[in-house]
N, C-alpha and C. Protein backbone atom coordinates (compact mmCIF):
# COMPACT_ATOMS: atom_id res chain seq x y z
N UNK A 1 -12.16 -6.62 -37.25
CA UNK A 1 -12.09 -7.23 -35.95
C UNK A 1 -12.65 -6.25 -34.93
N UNK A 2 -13.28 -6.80 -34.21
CA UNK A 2 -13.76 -5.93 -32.99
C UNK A 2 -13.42 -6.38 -31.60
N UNK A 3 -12.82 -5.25 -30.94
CA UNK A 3 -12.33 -5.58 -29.63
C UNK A 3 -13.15 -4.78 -28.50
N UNK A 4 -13.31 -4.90 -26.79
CA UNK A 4 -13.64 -4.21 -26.01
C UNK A 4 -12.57 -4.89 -25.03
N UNK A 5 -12.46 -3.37 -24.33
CA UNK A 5 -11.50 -3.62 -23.15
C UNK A 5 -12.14 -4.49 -21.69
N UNK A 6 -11.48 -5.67 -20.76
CA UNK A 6 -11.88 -6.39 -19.70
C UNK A 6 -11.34 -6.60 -19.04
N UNK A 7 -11.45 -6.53 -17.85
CA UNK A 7 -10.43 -6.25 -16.36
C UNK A 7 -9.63 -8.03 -16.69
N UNK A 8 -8.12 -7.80 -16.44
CA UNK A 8 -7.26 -8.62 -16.16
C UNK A 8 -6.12 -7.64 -14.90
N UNK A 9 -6.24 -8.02 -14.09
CA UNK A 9 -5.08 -7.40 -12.83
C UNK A 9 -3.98 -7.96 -13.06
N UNK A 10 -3.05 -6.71 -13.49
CA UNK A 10 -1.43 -7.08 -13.39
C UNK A 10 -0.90 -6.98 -12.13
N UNK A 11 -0.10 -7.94 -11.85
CA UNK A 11 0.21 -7.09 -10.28
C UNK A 11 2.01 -7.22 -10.21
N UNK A 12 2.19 -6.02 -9.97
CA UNK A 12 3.98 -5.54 -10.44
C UNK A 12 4.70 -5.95 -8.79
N UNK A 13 5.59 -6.41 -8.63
CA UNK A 13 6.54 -5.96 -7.21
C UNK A 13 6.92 -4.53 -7.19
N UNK A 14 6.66 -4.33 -6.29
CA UNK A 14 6.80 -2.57 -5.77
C UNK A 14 6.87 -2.47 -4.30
N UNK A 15 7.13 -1.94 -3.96
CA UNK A 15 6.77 -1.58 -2.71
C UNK A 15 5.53 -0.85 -1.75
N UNK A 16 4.58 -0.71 -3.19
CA UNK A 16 3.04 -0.23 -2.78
C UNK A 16 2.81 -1.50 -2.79
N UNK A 17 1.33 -1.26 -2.14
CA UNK A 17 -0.01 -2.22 -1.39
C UNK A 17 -0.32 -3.00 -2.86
N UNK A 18 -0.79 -2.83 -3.09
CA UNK A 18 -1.53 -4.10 -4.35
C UNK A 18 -1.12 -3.85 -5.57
N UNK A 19 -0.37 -3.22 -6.12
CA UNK A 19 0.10 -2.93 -7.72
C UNK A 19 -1.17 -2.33 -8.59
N UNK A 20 -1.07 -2.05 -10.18
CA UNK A 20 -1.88 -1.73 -11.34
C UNK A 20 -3.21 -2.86 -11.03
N UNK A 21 -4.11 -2.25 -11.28
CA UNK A 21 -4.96 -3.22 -12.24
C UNK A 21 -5.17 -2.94 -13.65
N UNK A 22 -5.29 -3.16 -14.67
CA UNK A 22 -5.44 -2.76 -15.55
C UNK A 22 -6.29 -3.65 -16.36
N UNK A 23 -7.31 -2.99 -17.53
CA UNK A 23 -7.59 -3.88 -18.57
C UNK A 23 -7.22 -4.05 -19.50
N UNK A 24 -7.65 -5.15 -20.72
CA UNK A 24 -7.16 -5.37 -21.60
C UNK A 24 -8.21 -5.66 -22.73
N UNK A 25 -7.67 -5.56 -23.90
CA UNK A 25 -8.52 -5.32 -25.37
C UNK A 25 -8.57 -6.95 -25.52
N UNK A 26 -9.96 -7.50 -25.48
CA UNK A 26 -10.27 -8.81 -26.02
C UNK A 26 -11.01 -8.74 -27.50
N UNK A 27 -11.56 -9.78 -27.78
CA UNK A 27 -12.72 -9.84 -29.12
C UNK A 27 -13.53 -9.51 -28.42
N UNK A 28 -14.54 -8.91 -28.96
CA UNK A 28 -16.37 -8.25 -28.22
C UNK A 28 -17.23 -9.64 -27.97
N UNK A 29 -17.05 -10.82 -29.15
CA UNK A 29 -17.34 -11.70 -29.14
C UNK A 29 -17.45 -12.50 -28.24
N UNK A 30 -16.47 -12.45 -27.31
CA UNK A 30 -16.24 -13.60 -26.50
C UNK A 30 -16.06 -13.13 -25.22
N UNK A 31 -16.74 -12.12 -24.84
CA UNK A 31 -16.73 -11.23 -23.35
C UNK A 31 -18.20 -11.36 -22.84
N UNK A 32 -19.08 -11.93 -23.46
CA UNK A 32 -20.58 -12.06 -23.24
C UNK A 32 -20.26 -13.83 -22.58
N UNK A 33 -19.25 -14.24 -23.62
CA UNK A 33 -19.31 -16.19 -23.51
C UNK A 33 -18.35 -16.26 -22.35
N UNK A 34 -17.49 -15.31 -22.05
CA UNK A 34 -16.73 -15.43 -20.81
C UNK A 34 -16.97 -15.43 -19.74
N UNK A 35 -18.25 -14.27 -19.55
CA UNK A 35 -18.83 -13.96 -18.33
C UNK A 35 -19.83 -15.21 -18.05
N UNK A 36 -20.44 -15.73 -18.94
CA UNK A 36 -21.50 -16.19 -18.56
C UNK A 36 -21.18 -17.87 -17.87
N UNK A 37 -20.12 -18.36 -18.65
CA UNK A 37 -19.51 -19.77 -19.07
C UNK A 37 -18.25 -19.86 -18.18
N UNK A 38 -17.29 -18.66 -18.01
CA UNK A 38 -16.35 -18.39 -17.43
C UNK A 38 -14.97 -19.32 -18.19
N UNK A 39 -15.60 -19.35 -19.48
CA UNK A 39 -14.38 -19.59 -19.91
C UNK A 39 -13.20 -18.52 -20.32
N UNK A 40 -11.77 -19.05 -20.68
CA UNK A 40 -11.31 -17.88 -20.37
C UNK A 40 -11.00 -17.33 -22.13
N UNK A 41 -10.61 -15.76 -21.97
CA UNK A 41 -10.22 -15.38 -23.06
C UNK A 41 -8.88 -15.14 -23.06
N UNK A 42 -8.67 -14.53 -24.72
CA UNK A 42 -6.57 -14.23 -24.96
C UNK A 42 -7.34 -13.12 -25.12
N UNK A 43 -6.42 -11.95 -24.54
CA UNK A 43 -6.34 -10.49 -24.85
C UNK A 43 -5.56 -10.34 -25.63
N UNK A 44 -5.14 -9.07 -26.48
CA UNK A 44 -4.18 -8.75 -27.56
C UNK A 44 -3.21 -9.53 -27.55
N UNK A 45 -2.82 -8.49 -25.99
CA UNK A 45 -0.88 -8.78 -25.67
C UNK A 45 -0.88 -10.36 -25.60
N UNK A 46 -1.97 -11.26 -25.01
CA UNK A 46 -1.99 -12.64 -25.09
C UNK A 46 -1.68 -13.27 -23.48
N UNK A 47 -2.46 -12.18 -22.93
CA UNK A 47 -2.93 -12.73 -21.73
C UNK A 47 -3.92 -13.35 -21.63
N UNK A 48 -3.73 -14.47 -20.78
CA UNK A 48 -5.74 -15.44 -21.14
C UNK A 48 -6.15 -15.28 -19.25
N UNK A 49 -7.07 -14.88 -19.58
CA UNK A 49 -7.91 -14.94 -17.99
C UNK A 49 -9.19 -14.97 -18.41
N UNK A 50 -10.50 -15.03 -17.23
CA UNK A 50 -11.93 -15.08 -17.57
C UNK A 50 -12.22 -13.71 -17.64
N UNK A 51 -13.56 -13.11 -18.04
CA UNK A 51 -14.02 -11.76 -17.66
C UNK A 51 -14.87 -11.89 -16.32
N UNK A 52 -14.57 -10.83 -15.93
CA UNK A 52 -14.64 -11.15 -14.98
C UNK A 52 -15.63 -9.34 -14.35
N UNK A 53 -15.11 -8.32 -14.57
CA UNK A 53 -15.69 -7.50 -14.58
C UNK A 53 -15.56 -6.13 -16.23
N UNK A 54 -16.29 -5.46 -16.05
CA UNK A 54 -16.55 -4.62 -17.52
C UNK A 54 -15.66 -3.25 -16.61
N UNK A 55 -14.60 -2.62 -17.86
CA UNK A 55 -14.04 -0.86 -17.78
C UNK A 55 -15.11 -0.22 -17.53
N UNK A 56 -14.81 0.74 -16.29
CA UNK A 56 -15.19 1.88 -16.76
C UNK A 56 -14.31 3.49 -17.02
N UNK A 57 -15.32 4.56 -17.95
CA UNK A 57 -14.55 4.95 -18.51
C UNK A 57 -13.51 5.91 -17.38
N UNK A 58 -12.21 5.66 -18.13
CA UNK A 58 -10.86 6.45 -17.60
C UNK A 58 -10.33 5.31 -16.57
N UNK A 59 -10.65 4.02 -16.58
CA UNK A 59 -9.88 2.76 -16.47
C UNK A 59 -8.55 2.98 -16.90
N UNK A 60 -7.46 2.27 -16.21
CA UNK A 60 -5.99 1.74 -17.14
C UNK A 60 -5.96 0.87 -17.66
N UNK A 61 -5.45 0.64 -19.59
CA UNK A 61 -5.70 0.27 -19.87
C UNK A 61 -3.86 -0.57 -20.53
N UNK A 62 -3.77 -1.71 -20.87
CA UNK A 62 -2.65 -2.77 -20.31
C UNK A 62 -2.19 -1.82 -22.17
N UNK A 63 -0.69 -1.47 -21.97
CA UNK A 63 0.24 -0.48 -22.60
C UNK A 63 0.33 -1.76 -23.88
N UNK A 64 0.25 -3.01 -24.20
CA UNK A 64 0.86 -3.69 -25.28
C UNK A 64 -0.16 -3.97 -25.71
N UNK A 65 -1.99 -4.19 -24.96
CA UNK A 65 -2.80 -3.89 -25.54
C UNK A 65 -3.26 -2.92 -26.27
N UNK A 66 -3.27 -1.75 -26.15
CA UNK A 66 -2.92 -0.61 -26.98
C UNK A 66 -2.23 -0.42 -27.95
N UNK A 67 -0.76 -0.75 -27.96
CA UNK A 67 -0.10 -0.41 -29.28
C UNK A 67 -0.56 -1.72 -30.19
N UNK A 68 -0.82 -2.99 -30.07
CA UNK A 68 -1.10 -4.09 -30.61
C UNK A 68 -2.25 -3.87 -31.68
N UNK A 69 -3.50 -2.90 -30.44
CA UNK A 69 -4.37 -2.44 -31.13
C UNK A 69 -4.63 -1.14 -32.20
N UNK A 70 -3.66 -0.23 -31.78
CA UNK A 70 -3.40 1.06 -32.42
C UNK A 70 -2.59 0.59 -34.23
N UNK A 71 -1.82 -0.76 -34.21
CA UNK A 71 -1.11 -1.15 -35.33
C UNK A 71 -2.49 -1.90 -36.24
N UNK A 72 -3.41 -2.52 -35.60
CA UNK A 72 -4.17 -3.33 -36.19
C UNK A 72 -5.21 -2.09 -36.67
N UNK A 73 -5.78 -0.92 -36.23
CA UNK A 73 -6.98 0.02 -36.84
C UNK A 73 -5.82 0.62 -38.13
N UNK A 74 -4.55 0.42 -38.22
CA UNK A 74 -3.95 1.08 -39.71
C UNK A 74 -4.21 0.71 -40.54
């Protein structure tokens, strides 16, 4: 399986101005058909939004996407 990370904004209650943004690990596959079509994708954790913009590097990257993905390269 191949994944790349794609901006989905979490946004937390806090008492700061706009919360995290963070991205998330989709299929590679379907980040070309997202952008273009704007349909939307599921990320790991199984958030669905469109792509919308591409990481760059030293981005935050969404904590359940990660371990989801760190269990699946074993």
């Amino acid at each position: 399986m191949t994944t790349e990370t794609v901006e989905r904004p979490e946004v937390r209650d806090s008492d700061t101005d706009e919360g995290d943004k963070v991205f998330h690990y989709v299929r590679k596959n379907k980040i070309a058909e997202s952008a273009v079509t704007g349909n939307m994708v599921e990320a790991l954790c199984g958030e669905i939004f469109p792509v919308t913009r591409a990481p760059k590097p030293g981005s935050p990257v969404c904590e359940k996407c990660k371990e989801i993905f760190a269990r699946l390269r074993q």
